[in-house]
N, C-alpha and C. Protein backbone atom coordinates (compact mmCIF):
# COMPACT_ATOMS: atom_id res chain seq x y z
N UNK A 1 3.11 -10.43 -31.30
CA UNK A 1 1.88 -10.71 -31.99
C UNK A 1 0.89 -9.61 -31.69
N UNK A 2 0.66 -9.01 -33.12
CA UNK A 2 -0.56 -8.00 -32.61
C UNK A 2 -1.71 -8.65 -33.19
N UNK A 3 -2.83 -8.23 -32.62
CA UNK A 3 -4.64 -8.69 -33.21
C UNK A 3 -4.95 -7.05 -33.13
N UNK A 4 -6.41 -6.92 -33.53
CA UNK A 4 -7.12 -5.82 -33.36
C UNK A 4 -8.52 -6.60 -33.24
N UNK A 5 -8.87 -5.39 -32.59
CA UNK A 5 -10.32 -5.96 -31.58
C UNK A 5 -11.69 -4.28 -31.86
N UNK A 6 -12.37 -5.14 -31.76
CA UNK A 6 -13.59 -3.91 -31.87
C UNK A 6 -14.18 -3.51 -30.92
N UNK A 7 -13.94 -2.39 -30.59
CA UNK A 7 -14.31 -1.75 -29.04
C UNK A 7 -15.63 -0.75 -29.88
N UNK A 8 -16.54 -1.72 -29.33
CA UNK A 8 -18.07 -1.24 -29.66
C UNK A 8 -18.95 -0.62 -28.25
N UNK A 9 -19.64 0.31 -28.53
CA UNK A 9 -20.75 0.42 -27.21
C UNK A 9 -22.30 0.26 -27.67
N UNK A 10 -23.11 0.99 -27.73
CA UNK A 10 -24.30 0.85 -27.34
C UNK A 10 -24.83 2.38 -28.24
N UNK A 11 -25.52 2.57 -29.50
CA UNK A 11 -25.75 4.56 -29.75
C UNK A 11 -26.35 4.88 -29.09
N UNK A 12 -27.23 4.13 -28.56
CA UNK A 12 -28.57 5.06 -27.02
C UNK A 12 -27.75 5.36 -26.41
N UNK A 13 -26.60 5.14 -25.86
CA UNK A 13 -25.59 6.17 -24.55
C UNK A 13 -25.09 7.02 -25.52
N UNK A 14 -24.99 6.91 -26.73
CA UNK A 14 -24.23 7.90 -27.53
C UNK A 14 -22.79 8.11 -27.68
N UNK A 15 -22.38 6.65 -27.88
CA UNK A 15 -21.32 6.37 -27.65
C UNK A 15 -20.87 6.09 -28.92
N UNK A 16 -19.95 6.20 -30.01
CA UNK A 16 -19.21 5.20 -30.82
C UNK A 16 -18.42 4.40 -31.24
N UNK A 17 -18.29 3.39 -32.03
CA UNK A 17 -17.83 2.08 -32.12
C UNK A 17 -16.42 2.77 -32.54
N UNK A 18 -15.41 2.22 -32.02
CA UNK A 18 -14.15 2.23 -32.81
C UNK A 18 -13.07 1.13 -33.07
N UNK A 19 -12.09 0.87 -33.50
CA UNK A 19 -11.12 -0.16 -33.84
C UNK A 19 -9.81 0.28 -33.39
N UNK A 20 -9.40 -0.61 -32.17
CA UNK A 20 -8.11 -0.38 -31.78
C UNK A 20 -7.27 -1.26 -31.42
N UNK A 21 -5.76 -1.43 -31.61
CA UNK A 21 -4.87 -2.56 -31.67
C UNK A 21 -4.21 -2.70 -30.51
N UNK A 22 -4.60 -4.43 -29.76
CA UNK A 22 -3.94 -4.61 -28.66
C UNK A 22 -2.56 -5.20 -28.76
N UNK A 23 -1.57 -4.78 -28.14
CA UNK A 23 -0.53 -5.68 -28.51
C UNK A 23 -0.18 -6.83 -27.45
N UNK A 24 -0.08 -8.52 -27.79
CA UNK A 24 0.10 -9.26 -26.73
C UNK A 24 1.68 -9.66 -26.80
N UNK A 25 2.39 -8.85 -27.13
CA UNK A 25 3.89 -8.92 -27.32
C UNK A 25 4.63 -8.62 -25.82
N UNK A 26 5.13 -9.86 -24.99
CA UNK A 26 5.44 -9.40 -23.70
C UNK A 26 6.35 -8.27 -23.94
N UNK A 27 6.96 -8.46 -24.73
CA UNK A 27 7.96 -7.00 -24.12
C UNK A 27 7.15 -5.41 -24.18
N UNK A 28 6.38 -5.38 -25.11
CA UNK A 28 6.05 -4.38 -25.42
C UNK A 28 4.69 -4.40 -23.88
N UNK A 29 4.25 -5.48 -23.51
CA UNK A 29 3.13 -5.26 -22.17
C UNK A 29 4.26 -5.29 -21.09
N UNK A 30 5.62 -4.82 -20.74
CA UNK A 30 6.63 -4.74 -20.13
C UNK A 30 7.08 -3.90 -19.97
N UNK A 31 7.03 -3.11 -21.04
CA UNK A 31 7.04 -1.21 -20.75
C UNK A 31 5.66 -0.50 -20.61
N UNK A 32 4.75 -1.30 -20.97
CA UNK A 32 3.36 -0.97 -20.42
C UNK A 32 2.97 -0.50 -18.71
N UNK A 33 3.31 -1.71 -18.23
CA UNK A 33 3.76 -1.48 -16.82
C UNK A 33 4.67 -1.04 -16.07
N UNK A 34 4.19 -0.08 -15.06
CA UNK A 34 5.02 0.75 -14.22
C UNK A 34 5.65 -0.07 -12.95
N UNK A 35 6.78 -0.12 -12.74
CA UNK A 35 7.29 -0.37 -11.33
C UNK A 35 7.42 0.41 -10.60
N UNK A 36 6.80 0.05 -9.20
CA UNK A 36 6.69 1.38 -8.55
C UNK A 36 7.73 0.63 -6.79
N UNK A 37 8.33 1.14 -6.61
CA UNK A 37 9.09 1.21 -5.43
C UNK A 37 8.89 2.14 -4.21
N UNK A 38 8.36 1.34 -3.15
CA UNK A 38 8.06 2.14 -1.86
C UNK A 38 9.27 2.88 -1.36
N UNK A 39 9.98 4.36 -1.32
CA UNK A 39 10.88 4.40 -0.73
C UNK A 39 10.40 4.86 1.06
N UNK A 40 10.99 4.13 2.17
CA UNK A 40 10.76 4.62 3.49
C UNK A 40 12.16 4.52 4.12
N UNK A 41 12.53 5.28 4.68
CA UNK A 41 13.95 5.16 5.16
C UNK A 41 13.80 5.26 6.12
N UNK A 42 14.59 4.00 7.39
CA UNK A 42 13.92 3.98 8.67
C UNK A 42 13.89 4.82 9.23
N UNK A 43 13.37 4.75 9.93
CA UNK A 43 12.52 6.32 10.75
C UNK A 43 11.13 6.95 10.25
N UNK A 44 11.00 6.60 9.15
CA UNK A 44 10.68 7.69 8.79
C UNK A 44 8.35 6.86 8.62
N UNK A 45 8.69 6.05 9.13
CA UNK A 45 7.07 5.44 9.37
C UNK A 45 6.48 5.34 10.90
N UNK A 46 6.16 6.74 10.93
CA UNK A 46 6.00 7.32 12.26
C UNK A 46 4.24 7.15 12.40
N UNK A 47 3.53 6.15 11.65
CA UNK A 47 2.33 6.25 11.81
C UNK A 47 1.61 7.08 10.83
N UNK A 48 2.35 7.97 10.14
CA UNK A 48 1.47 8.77 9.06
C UNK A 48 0.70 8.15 8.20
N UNK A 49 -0.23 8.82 7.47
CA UNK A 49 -1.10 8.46 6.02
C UNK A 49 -0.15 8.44 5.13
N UNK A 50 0.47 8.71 5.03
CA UNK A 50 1.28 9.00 3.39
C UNK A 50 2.82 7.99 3.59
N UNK A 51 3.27 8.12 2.35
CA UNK A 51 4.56 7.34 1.78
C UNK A 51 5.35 8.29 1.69
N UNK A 52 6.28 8.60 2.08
CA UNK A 52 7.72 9.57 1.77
C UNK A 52 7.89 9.79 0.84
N UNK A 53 8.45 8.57 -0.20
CA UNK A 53 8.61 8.55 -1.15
C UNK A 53 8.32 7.62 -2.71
N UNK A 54 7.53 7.25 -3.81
CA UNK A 54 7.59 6.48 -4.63
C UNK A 54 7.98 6.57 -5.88
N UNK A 55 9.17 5.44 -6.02
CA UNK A 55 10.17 5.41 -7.36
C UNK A 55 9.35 4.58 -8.27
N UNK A 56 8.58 5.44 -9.32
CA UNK A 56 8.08 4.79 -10.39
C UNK A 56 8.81 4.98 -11.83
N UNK A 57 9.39 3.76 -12.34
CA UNK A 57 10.25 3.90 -13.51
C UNK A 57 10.94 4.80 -13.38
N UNK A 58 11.76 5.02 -12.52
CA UNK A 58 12.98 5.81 -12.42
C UNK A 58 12.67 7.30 -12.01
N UNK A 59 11.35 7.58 -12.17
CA UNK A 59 11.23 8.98 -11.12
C UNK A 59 10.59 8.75 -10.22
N UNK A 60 11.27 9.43 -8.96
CA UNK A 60 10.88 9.90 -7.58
C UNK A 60 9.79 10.83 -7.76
N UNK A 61 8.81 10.81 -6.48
CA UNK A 61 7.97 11.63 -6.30
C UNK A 61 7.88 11.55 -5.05
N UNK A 62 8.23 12.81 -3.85
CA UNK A 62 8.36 13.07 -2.66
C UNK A 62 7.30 13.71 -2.00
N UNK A 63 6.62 13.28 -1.19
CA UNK A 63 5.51 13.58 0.09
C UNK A 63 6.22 15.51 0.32
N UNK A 64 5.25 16.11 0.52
CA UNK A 64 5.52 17.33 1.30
C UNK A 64 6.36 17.02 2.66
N UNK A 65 7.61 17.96 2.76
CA UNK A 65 7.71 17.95 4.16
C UNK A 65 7.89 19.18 4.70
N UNK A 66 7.56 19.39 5.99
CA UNK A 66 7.55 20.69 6.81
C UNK A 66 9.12 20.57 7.62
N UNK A 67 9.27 21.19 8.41
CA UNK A 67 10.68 21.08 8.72
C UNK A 67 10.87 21.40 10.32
N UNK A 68 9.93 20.50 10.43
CA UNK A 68 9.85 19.95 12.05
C UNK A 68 11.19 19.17 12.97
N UNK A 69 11.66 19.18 13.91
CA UNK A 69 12.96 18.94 14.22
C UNK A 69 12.68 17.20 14.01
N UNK A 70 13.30 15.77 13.41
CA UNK A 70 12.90 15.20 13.08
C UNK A 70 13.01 14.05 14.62
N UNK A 71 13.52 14.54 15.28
CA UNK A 71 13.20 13.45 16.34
C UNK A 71 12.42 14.12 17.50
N UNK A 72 12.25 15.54 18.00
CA UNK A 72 11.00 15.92 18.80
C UNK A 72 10.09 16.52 18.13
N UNK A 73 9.92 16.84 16.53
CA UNK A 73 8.58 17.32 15.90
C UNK A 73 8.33 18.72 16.32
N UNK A 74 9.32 19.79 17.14
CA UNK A 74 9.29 20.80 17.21
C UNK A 74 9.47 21.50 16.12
N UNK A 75 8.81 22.58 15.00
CA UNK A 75 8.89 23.69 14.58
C UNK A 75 10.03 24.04 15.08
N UNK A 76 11.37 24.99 14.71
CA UNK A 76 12.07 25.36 15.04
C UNK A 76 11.41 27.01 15.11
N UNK A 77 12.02 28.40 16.29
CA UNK A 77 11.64 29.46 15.81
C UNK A 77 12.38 30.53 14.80
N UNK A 78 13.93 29.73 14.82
CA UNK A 78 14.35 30.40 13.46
C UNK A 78 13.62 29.90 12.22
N UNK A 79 13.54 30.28 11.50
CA UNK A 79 12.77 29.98 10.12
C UNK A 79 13.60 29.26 8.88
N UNK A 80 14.91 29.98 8.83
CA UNK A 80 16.32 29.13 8.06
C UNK A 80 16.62 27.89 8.39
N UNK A 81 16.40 27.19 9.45
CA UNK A 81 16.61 26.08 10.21
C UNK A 81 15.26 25.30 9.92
N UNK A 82 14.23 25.80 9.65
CA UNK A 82 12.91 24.89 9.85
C UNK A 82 13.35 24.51 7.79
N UNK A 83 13.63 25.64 7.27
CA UNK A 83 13.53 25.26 5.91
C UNK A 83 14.84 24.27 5.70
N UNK A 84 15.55 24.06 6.64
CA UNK A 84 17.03 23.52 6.21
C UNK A 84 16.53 22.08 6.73
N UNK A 85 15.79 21.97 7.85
CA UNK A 85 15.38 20.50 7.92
C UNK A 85 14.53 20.66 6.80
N UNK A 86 13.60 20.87 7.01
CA UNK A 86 12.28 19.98 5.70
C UNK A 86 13.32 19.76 4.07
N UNK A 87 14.46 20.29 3.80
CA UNK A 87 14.89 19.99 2.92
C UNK A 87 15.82 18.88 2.88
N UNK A 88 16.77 18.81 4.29
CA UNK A 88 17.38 17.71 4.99
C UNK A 88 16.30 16.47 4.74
N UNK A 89 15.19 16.50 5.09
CA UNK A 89 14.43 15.11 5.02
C UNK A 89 14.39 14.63 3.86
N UNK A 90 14.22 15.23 2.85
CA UNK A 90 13.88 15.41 1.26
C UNK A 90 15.02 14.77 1.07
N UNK A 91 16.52 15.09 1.65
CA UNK A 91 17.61 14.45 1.03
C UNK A 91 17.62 12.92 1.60
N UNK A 92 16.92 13.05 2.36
CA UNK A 92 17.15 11.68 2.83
C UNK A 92 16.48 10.62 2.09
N UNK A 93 15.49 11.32 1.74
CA UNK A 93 14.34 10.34 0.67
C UNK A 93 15.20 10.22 -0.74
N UNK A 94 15.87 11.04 -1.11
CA UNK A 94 16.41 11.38 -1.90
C UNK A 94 17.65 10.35 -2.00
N UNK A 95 18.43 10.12 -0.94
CA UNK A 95 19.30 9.32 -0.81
C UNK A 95 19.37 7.75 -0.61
N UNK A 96 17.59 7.79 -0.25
CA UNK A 96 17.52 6.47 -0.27
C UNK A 96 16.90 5.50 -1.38
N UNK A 97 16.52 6.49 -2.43
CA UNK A 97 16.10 6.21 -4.01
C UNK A 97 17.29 6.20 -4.57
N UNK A 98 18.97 6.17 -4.05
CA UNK A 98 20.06 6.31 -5.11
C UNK A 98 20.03 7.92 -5.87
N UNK A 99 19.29 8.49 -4.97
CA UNK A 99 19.27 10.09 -6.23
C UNK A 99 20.11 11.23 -5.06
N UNK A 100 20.02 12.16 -5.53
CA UNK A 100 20.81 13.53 -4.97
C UNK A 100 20.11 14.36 -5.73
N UNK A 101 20.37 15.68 -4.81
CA UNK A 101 20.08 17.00 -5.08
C UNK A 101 19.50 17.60 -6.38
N UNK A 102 20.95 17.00 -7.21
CA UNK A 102 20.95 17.36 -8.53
C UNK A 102 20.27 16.59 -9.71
N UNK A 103 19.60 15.85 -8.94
CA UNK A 103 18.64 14.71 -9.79
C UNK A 103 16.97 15.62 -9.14
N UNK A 104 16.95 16.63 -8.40
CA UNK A 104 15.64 17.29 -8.58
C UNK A 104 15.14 17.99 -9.91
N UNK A 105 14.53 17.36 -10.51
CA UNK A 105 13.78 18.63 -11.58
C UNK A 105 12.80 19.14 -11.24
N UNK A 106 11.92 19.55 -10.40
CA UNK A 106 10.62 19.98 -9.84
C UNK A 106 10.27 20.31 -8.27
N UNK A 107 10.17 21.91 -7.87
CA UNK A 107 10.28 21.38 -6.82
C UNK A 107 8.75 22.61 -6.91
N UNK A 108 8.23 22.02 -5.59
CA UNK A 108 6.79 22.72 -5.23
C UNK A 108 7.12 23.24 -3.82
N UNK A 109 7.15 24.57 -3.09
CA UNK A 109 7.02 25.34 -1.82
C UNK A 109 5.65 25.80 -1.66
N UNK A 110 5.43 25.52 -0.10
CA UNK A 110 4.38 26.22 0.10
C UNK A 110 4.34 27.05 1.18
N UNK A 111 4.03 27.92 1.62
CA UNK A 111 4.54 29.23 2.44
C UNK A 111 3.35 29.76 3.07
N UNK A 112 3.39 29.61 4.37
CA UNK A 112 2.10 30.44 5.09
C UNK A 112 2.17 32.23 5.31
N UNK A 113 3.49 32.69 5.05
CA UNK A 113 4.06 33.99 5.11
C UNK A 113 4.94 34.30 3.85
N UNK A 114 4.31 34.60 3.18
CA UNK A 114 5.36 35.11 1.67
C UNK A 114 6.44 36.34 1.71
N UNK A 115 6.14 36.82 3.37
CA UNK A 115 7.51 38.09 3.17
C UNK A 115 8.70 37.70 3.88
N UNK A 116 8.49 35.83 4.10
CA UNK A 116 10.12 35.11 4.05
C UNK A 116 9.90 34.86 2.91
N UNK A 117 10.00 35.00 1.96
CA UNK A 117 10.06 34.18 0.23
C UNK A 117 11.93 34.26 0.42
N UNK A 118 12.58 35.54 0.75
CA UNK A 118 13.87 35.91 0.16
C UNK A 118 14.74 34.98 1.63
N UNK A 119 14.71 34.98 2.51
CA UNK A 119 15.06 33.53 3.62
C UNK A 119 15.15 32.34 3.52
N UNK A 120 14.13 32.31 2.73
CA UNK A 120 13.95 30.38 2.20
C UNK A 120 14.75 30.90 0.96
N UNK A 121 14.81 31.66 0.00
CA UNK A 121 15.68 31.30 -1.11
C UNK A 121 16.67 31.25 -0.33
N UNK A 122 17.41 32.34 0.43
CA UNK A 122 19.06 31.98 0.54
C UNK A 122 19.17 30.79 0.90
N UNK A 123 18.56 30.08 1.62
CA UNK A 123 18.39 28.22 2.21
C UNK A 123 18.68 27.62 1.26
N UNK A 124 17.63 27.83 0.29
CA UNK A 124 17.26 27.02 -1.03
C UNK A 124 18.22 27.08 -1.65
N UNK A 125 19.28 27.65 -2.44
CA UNK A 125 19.94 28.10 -3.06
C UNK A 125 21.21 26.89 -3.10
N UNK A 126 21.30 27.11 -1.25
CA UNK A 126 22.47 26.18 -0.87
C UNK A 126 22.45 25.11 -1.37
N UNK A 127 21.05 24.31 -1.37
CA UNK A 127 21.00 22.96 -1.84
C UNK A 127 20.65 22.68 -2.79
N UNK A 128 20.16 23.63 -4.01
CA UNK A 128 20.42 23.18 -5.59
C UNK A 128 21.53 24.62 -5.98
N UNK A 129 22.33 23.26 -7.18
CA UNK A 129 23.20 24.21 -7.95
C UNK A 129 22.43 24.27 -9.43
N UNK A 130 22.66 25.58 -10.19
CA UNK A 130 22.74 25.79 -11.40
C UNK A 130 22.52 24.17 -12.24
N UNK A 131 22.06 23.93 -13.13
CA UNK A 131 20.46 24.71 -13.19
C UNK A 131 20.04 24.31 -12.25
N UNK A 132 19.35 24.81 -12.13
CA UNK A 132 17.94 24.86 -10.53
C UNK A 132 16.75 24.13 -11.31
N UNK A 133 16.17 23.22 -10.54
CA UNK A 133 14.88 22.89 -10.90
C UNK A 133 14.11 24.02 -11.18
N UNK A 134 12.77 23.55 -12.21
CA UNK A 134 11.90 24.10 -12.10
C UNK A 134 11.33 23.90 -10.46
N UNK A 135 10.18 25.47 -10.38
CA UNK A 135 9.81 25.54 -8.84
C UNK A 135 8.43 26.05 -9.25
N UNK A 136 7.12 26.38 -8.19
CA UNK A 136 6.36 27.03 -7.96
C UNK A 136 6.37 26.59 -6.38
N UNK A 137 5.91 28.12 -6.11
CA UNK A 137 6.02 28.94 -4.99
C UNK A 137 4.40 29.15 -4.25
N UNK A 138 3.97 28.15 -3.66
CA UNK A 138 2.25 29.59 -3.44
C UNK A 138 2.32 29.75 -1.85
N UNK A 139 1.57 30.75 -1.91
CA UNK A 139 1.43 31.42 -0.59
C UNK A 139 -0.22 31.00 -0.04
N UNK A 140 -0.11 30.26 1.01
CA UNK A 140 -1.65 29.42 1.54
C UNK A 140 -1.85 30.20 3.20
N UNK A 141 -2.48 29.84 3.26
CA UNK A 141 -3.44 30.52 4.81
C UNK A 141 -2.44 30.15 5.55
N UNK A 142 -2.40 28.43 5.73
CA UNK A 142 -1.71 27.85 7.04
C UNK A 142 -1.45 26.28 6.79
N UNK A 143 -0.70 25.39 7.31
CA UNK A 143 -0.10 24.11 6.83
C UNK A 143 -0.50 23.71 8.81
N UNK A 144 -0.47 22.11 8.87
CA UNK A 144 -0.60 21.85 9.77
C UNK A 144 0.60 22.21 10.98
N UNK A 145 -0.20 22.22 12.41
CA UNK A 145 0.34 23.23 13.64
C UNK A 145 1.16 24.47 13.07
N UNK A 146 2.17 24.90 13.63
CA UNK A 146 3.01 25.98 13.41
C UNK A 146 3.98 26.33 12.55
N UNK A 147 3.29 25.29 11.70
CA UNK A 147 4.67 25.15 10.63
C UNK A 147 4.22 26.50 9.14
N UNK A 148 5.68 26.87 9.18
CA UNK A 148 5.67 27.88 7.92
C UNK A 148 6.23 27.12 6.62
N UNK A 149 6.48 26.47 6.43
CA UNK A 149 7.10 26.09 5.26
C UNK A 149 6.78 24.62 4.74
N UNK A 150 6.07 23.85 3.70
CA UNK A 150 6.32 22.59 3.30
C UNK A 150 6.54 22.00 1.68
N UNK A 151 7.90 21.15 1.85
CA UNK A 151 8.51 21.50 0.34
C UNK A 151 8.21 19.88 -0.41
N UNK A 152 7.87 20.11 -1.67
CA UNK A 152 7.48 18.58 -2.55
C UNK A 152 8.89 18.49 -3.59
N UNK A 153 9.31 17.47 -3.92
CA UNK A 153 10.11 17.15 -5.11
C UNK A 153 10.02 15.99 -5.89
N UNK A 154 9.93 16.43 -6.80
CA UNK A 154 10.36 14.94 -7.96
C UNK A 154 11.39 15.13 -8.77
N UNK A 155 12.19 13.82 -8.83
CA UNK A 155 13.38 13.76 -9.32
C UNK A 155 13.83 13.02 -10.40
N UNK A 156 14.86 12.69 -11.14
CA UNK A 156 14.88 12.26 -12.31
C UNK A 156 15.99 11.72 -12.57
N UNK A 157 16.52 10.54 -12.53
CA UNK A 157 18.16 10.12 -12.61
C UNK A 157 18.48 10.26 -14.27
């Protein structure tokens, strides 16, 4: 069942009147609404502000992670290893939404030193195949403590 309704304002705000159709058809107010799914995979609610991960209508959207050793929070000082965890975590979020690797379409890096750009690719590389998500890359001052690297993804079954 549709109606239409008159969505009027006030001309002193300078606003105008228009006519637009609500629909009270449950199914159609059923794709209206988003389901959104907390993903946390134990461990991983260490007291932080943020959510790991949330599955809304079937896409993931993943928290930044840095690639801190995940049970002492050490920075590693190889740099291949710090990017191989923070992407390790990602799979884990990843794995616990039912998705993989190859369900990334988007991925966001952020880099306190841009003359590893070619280090983190060979990393990177390993863990997406052909096609490769879309990416952007930026190069920022500094990410919290010592960390060089923190990577975002959203995914898409």
């Amino acid at each position: 069942m549709k109606s239409t309704i008159l969505l009027g304002s006030l001309l002193i705000f300078g606003l105008t009147a228009c006519v637009g159709t609500v629909s009270t058809d449950s199914k159609e107010t059923k794709k209206a609404t988003s389901e959104r799914k907390i993903i946390m995979p134990e461990g991983y609610n260490r007291g932080l502000p943020f959510t790991p991960g949330i599955l809304v209508d079937g896409t993931l959207y993943v928290a930044g992670f840095s690639g801190e050793d995940a049970k002492t929070g050490i920075i590693p000082e190889e740099f291949e290893t710090e990017v191989k965890q923070a992407l390790d975590k990602i799979g884990v979020i990843l794995k616990e939404a039912d998705m993989d690797y190859k369900d990334v379409v988007s991925v966001q890096v952020y880099m306190t030193d841009m003359e590893l750009f070619e280090r983190m690719n060979t990393v990177y590389r390993t863990y997406f195949d052909e096609p490769r998500p879309t990416r952007s890359i930026m190069g920022i001052k500094s990410l919290i403590g010592p960390a060089r690297i923190e990577i975002t993804v959203t995914a898409k079954k």
